[in-house]
Protein backbone atom coordinates (compact mmCIF):
# COMPACT_ATOMS: atom_id res chain seq x y z
CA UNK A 1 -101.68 81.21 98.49
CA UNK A 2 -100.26 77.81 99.73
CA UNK A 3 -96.54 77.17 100.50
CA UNK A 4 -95.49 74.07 99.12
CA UNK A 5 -92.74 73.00 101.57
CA UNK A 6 -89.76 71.28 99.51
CA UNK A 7 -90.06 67.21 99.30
CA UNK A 8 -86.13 67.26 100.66
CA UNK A 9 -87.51 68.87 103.55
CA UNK A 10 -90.14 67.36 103.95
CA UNK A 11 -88.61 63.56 103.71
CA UNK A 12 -85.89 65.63 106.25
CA UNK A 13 -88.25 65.84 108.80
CA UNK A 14 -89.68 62.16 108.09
CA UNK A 15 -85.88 60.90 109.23
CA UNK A 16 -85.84 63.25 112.36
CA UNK A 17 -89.16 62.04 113.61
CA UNK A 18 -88.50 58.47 113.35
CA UNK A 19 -85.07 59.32 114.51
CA UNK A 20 -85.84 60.79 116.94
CA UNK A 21 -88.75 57.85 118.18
CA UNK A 22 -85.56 55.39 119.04
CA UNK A 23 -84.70 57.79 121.79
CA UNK A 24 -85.93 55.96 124.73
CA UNK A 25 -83.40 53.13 123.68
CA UNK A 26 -80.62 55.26 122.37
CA UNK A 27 -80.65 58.63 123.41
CA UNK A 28 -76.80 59.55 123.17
CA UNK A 29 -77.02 58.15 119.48
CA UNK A 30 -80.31 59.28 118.44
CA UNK A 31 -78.87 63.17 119.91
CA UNK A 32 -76.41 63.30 117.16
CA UNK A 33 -78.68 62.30 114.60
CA UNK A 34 -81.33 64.53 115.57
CA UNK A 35 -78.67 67.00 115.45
CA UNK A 36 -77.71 66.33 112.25
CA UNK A 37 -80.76 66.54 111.08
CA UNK A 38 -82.14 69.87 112.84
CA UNK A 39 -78.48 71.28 111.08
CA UNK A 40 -79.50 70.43 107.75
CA UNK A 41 -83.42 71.77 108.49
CA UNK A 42 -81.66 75.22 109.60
CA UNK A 43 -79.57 75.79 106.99
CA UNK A 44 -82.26 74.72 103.99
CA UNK A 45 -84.96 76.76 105.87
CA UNK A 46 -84.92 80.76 105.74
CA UNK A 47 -85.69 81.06 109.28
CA UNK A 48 -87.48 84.48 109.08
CA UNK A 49 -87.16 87.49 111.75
CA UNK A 50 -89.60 89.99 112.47
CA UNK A 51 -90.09 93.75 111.58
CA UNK A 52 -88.84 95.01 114.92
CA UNK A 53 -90.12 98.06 116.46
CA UNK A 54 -88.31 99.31 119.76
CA UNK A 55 -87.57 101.81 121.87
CA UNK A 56 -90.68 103.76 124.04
CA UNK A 57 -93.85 104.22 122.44
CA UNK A 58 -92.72 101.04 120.00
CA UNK A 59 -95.84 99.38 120.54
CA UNK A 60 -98.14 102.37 119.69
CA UNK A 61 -95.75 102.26 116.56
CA UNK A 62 -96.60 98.76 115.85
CA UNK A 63 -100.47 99.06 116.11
CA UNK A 64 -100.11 102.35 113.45
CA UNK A 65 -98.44 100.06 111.27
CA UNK A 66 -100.88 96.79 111.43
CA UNK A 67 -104.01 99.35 109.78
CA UNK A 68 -101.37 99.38 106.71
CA UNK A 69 -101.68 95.83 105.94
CA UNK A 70 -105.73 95.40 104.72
CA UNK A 71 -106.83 93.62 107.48
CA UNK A 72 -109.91 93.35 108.95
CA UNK A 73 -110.23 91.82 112.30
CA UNK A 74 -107.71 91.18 114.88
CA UNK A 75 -108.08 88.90 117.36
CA UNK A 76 -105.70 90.11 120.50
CA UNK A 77 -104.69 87.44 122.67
CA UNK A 78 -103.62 87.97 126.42
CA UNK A 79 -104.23 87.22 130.12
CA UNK A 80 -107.15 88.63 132.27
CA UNK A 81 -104.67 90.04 135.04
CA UNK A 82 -102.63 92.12 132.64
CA UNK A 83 -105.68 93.05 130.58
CA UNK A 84 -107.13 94.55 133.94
CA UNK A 85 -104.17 96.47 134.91
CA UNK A 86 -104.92 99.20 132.07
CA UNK A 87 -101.73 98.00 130.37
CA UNK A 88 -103.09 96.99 127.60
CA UNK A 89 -105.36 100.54 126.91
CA UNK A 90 -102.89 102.79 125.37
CA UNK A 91 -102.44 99.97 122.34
CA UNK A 92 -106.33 99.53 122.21
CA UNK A 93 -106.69 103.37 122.15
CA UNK A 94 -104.44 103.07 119.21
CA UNK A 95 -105.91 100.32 117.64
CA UNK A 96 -109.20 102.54 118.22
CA UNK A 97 -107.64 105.85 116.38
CA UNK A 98 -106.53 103.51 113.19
CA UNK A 99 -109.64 102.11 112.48
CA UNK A 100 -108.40 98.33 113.40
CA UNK A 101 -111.22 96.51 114.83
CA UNK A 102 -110.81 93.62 117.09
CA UNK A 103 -111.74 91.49 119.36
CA UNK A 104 -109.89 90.48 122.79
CA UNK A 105 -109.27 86.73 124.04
CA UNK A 106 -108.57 87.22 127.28
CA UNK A 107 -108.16 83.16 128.92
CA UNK A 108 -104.25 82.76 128.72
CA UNK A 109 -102.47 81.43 131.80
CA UNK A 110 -99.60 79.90 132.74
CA UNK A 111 -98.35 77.36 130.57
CA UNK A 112 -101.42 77.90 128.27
CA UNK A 113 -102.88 73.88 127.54
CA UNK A 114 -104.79 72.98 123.92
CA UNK A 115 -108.34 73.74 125.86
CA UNK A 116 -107.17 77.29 126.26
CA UNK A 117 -105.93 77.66 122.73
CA UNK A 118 -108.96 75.50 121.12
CA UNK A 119 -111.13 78.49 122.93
CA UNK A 120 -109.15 81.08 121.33
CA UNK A 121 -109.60 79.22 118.04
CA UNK A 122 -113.58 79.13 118.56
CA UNK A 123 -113.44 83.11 119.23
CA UNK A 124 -111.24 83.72 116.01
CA UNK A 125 -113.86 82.02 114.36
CA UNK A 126 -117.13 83.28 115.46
CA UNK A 127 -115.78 86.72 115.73
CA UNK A 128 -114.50 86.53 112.10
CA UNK A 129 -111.04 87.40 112.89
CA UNK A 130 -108.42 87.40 109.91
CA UNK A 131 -105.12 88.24 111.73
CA UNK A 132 -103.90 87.43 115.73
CA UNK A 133 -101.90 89.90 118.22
CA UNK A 134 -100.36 89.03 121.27
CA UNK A 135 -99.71 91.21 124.03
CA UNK A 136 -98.19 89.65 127.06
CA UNK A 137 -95.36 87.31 128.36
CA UNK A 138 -94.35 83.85 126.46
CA UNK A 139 -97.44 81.90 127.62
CA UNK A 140 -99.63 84.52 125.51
CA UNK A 141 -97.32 84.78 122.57
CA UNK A 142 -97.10 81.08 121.94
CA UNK A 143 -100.62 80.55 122.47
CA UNK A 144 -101.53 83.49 119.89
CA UNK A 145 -98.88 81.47 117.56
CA UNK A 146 -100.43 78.07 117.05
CA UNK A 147 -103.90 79.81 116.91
CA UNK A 148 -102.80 81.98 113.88
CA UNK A 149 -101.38 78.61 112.20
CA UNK A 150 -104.10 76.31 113.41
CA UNK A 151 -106.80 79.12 111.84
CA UNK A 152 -105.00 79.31 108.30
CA UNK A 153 -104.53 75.74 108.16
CA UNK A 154 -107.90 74.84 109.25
CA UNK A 155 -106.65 72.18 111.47
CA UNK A 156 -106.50 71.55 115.63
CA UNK A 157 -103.93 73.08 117.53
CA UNK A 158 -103.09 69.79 118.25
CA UNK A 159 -102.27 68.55 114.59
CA UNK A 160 -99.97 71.09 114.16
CA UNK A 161 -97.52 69.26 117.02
CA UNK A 162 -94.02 68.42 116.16
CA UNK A 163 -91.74 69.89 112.88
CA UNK A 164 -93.21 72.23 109.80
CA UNK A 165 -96.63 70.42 110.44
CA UNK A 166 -98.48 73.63 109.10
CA UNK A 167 -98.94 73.62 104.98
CA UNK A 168 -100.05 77.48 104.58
CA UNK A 169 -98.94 80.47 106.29
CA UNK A 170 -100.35 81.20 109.36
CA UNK A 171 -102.95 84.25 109.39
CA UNK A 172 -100.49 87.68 109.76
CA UNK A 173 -99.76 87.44 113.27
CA UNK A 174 -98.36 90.47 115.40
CA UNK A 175 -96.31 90.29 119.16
CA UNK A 176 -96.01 92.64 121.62
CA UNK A 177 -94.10 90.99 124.55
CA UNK A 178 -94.28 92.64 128.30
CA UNK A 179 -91.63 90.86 129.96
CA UNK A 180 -88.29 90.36 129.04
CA UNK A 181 -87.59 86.38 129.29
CA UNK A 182 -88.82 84.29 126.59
CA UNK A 183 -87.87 85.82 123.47
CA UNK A 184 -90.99 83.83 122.01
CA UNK A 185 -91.56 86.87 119.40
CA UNK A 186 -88.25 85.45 117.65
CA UNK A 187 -88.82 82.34 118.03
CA UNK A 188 -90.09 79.39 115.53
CA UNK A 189 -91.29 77.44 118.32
CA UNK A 190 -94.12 77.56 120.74
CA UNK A 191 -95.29 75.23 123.78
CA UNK A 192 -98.54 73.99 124.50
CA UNK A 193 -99.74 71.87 127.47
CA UNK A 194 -101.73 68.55 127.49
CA UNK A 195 -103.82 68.92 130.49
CA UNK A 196 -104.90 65.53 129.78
CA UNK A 197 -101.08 63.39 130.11
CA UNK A 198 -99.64 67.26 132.07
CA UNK A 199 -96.99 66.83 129.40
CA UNK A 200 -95.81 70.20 127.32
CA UNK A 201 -96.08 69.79 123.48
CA UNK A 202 -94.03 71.59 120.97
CA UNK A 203 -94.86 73.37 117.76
CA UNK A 204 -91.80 73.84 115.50
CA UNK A 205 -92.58 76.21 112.57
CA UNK A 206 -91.07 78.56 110.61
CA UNK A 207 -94.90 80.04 110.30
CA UNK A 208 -95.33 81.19 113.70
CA UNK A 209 -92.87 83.78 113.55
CA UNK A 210 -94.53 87.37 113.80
CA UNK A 211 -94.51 89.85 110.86
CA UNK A 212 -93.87 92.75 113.35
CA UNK A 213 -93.31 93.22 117.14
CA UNK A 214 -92.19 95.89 119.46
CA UNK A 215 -89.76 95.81 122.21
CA UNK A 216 -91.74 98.72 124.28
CA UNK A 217 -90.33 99.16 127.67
CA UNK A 218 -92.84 101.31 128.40
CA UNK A 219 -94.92 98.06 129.26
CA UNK A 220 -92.16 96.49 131.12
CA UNK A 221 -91.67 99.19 133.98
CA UNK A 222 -94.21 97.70 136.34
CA UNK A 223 -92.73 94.48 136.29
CA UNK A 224 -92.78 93.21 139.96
CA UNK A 225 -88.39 92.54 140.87
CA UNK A 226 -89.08 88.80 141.47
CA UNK A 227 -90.58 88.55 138.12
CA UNK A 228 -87.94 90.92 135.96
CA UNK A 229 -85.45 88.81 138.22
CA UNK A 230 -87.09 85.33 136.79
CA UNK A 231 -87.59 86.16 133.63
CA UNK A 232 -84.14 87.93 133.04
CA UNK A 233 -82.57 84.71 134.42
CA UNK A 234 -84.53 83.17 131.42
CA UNK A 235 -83.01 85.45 128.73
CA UNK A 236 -79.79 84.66 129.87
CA UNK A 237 -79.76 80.91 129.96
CA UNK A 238 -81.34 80.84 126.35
CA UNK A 239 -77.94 82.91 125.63
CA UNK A 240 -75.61 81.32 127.83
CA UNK A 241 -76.88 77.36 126.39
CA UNK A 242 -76.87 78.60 122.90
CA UNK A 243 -73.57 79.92 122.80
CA UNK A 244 -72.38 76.26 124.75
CA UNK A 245 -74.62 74.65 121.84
CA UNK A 246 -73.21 72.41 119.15
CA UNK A 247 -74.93 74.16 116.64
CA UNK A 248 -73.87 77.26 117.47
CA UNK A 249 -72.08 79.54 114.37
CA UNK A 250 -70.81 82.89 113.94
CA UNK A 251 -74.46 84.90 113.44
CA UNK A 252 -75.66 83.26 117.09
CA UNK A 253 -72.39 84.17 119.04
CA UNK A 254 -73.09 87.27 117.93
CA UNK A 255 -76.55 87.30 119.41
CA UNK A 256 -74.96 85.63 122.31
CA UNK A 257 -72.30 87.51 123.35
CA UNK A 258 -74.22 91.06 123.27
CA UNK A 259 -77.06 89.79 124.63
CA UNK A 260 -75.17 88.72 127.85
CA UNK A 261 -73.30 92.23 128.03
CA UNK A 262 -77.07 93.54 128.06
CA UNK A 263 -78.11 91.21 130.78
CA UNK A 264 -74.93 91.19 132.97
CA UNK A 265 -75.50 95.37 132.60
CA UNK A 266 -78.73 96.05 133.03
CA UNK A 267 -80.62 93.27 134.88
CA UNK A 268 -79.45 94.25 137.97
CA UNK A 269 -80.08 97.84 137.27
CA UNK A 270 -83.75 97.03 136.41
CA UNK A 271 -84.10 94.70 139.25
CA UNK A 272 -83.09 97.89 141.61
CA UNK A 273 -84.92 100.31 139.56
CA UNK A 274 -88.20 99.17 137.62
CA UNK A 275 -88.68 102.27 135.74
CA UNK A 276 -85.14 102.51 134.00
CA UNK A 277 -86.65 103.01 130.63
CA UNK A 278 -83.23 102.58 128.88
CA UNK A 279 -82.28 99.11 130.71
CA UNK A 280 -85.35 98.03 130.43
CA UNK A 281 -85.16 98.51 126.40
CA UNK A 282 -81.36 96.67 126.68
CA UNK A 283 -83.46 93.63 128.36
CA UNK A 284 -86.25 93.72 125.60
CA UNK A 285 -83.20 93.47 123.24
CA UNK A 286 -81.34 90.59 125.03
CA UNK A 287 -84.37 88.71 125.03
CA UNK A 288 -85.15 88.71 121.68
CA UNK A 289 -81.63 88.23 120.96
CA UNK A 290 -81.84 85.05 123.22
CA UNK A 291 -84.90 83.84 120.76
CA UNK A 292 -82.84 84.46 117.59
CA UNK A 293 -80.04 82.40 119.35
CA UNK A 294 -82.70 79.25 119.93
CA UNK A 295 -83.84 78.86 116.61
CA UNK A 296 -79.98 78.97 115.18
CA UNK A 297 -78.31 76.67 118.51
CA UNK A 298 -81.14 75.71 120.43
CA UNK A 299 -80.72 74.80 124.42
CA UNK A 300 -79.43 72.62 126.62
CA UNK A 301 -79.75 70.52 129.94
CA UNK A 302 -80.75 73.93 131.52
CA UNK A 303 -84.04 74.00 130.11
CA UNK A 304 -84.42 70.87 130.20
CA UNK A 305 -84.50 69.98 133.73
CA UNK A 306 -86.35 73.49 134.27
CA UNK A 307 -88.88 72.31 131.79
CA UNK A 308 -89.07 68.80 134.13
CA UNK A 309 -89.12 70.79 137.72
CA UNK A 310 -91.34 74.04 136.87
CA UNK A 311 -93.91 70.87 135.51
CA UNK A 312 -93.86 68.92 138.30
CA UNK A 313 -93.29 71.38 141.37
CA UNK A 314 -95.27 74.36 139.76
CA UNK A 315 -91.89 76.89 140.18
CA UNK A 316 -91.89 79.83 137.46
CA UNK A 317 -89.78 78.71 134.07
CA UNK A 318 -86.99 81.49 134.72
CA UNK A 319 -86.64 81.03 138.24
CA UNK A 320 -86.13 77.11 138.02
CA UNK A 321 -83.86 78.03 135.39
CA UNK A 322 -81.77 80.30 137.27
CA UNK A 323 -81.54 77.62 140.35
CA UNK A 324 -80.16 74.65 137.64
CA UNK A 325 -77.96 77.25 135.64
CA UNK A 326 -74.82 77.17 138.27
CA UNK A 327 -75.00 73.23 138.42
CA UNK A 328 -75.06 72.64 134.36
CA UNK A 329 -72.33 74.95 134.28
CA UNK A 330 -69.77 73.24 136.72
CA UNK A 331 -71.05 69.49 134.60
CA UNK A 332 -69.91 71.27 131.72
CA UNK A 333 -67.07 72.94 132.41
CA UNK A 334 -64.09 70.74 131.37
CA UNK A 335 -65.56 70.40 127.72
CA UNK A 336 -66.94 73.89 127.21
CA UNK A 337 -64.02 75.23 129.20
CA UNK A 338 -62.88 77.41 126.17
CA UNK A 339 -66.24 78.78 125.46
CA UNK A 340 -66.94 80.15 128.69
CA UNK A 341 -63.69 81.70 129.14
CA UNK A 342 -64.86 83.64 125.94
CA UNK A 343 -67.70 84.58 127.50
CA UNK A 344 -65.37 85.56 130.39
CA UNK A 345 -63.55 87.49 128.33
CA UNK A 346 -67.11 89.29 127.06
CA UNK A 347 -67.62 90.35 130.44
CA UNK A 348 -64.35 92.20 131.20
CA UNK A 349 -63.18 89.32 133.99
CA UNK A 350 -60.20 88.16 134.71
CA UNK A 351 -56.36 89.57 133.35
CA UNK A 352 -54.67 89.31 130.68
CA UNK A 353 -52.46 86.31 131.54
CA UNK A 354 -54.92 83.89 133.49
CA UNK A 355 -55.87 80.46 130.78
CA UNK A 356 -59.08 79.82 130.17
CA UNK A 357 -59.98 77.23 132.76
CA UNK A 358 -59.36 80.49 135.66
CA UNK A 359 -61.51 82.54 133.22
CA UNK A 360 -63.98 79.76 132.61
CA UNK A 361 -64.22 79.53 136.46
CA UNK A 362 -64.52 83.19 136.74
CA UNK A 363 -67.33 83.35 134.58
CA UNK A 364 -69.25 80.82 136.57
CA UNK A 365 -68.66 82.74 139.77
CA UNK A 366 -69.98 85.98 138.03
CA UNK A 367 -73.50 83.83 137.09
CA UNK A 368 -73.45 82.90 140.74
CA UNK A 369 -73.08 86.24 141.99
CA UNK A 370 -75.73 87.79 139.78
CA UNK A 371 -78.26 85.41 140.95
CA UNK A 372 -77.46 85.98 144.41
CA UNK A 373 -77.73 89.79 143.83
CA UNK A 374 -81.43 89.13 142.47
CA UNK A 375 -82.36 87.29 145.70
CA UNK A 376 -83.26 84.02 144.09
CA UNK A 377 -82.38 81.36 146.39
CA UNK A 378 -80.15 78.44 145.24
CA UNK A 379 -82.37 75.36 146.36
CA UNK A 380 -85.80 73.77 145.73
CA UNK A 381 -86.38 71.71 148.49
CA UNK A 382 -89.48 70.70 147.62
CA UNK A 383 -87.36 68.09 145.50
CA UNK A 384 -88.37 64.16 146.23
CA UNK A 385 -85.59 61.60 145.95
CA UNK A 386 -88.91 59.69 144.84
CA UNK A 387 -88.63 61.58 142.02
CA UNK A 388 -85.47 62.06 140.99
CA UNK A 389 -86.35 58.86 138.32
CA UNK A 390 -89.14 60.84 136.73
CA UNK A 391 -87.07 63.79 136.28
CA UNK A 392 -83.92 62.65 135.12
CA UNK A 393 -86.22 60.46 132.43
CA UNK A 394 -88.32 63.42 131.13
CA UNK A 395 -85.14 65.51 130.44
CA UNK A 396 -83.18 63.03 129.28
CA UNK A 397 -85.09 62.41 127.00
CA UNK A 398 -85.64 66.35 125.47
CA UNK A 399 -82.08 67.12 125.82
CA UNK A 400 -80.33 64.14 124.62
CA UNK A 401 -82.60 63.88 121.66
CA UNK A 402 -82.90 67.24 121.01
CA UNK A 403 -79.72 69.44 121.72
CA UNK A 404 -76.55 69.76 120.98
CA UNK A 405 -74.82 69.50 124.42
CA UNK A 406 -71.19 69.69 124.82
CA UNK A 407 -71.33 66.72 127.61
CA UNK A 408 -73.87 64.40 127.94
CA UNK A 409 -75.08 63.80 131.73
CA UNK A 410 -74.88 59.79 133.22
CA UNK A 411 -77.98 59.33 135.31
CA UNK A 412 -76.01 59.38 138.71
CA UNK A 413 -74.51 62.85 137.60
CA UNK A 414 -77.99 63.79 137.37
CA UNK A 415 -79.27 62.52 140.60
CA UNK A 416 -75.93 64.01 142.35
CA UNK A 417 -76.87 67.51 140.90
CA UNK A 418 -80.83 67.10 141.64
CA UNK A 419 -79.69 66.79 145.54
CA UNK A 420 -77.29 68.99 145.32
CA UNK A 421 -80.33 71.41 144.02
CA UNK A 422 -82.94 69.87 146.60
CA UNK A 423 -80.21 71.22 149.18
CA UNK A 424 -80.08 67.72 150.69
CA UNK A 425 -76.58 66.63 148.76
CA UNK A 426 -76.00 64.35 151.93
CA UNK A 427 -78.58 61.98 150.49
CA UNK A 428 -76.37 60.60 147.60
């Protein structure tokens, strides 16, 4: 059956497009509108959630549940290295004992490009696959995403780039995430890279959300520290610049708030300790929480920079994250200043009679001190003042036109905080 998508929606996302194709000439302006716009799209859209399966032994719980919907085939989409780790064998036992045939896809890397999902796409195909799991990280979830809309839809991966571009449901699509860090299995988005112009393209759908996934942290013990350090970091920007968000509202300070308890709690306990089964499960939680928190508020100058740096110096998303986190923070103090004292005030910091600018202060401190506990150091010198122009551009030009920031960064505030970064803040 088709989904007709409402004409008021879809002349909604007519405006925001061409809105939002002034931006190189007026990006403060065209922010707001965008904003506007992406406010109205949120509250006319149901923005669906998942089925949610967590706890240990969620994801064998999850593949018992997918031979109850009539399917046929699944195609399971993942990366080579985590397939051959054995990971991945307990579900496919499963999937073995329920009578779910399937068929694995197995080419996901890093920032997964069009060729990789266009391949995934062939094997759906010729395999006669009717329904998509991921297992893996973000780069495997949002790959799995735009191949279960592209297949429904009958359409490239690449047509289906930009807002609500898909006109039927994708095929039922399942997620089992093993890190803790995206929170792409909440999430209505999912980002593809053009190997061709090295830019990353986004797919905004309500679609692409999964029917069911499981927050197993049986799958997340082995996580290497540097990587549960990285992604964590991730988790807790998504929170942190949602909750600083424009668009934030009650149901996403919700998500915000305990999602941050769960990270400040438990990230350094997992970090220490790998096989902490219950902090690993408050991570999985956080995470997702973090995804919820995107589709309602969306991000910030965080992510955007991070998005610009991890492209151009090939650093891991939740590590460049962590390094710009500290920096955004201080730019934004004086008009978020109440905000963070909240979140301040989440944590347990501070006393009773200090304002909010000591607690907003304290806060930052206690976002610098976790990252120094997870030993990720607070430079990337491999930062050219040659290309401070390109970088300041490119996220200009997704934050300003896309978020809701509290402050909007001049371009010498920018180059002061990329040197400051670089570790070379004698050069400005």
């Amino acid at each position: 059956m088709t989904i007709k998508v409402p004409k008021v929606i879809d002349e909604l996302e007519s405006k925001i497009v061409n809105t939002l194709k002034l931006s190189r000439f007026k990006n403060q302006l065209v922010g707001k509108g965008y904003v506007t716009g992406l406010k109205a799209v949120t509250y006319l859209l149901n923005i669906p959630k998942p089925t949610i399966f967590m706890s240990k032994g969620a994801s064998i719980n999850l593949c018992e549940s997918v031979s109850q919907f009539g399917l046929n085939k699944l195609l399971i989409v993942t990366d080579q290295a985590l397939y051959d780790t054995g990971l991945l064998d307990p579900v496919l036992e499963q999937l073995n004992l329920s009578g779910m045939k399937y068929s694995l896809f197995t080419e996901v890397e890093p920032d997964p490009t069009f060729t990789v999902v266009e391949s995934g796409l062939r094997k759906y195909r010729q395999q006669n696959c009717d329904s998509v799991m991921a297992i893996g990280g973000g780069s495997s979830i949002d790959a799995a995403k735009v191949i279960a809309l592209a297949a429904s839809n009958e359409v490239s991966p690449r047509d289906l780039v930009g807002i609500l571009k898909g006109k039927k449901p994708s095929a039922p699509f399942f997620a089992i995430p093993t890190t803790a860090g995206t929170g792409s299995e909440a999430t209505i988005g999912a980002v593809i890279s053009d190997s061709i112009t090295h830019k990353k393209e986004l797919v905004i759908d309500t679609k692409i959300v999964p029917l069911v996934a499981a927050l197993d942290p049986d799958l997340m013990k082995g996580l290497p520290p540097a990587i549960t350090a990285a992604t964590g970091m991730d988790a807790l920007t998504h929170l942190v610049e949602s909750y600083l968000s424009g668009m934030a509202n009650e149901e996403s300070d919700y998500y915000s708030r305990s999602g941050i308890q769960m990270i400040f709690e438990n990230l350094p306990k997992v970090y220490k300790r790998g096989n902490n089964a219950k902090a690993r499960e408050k991570m999985a939680l956080a995470s997702y929480y973090g995804g919820l928190t995107i589709n309602i508020a969306g991000l910030g100058y965080v992510h955007a920079f991070a998005h610009q740096l991890g492209a151009k110096y090939k650093l891991p998303h939740g590590e460049s994250n962590a390094k710009v986190l500290p920096y955004v923070l201080e730019f934004t103090k004086a008009a978020s200043t109440t905000r963070l004292a909240e979140l301040a005030q989440c944590l347990g910091l501070g006393s009773r009679n200090d304002n909010d600018t000591v607690l907003a202060e304290a806060f930052i401190s206690e976002v610098k001190n976790l990252i120094s506990t997870l030993n990720i150091e607070n430079t990337i010198p491999q930062i050219k003042r040659s290309d401070f122009s390109e970088i300041i551009q490119g996220a200009f030009k997704e934050a300003n036109s896309t978020y809701a920031v509290a402050k909007y960064m001049s371009y010498d505030e920018a180059e002061e905080m990329l040197s400051a970064i670089s570790g070379r803040a004698s050069d400005i």
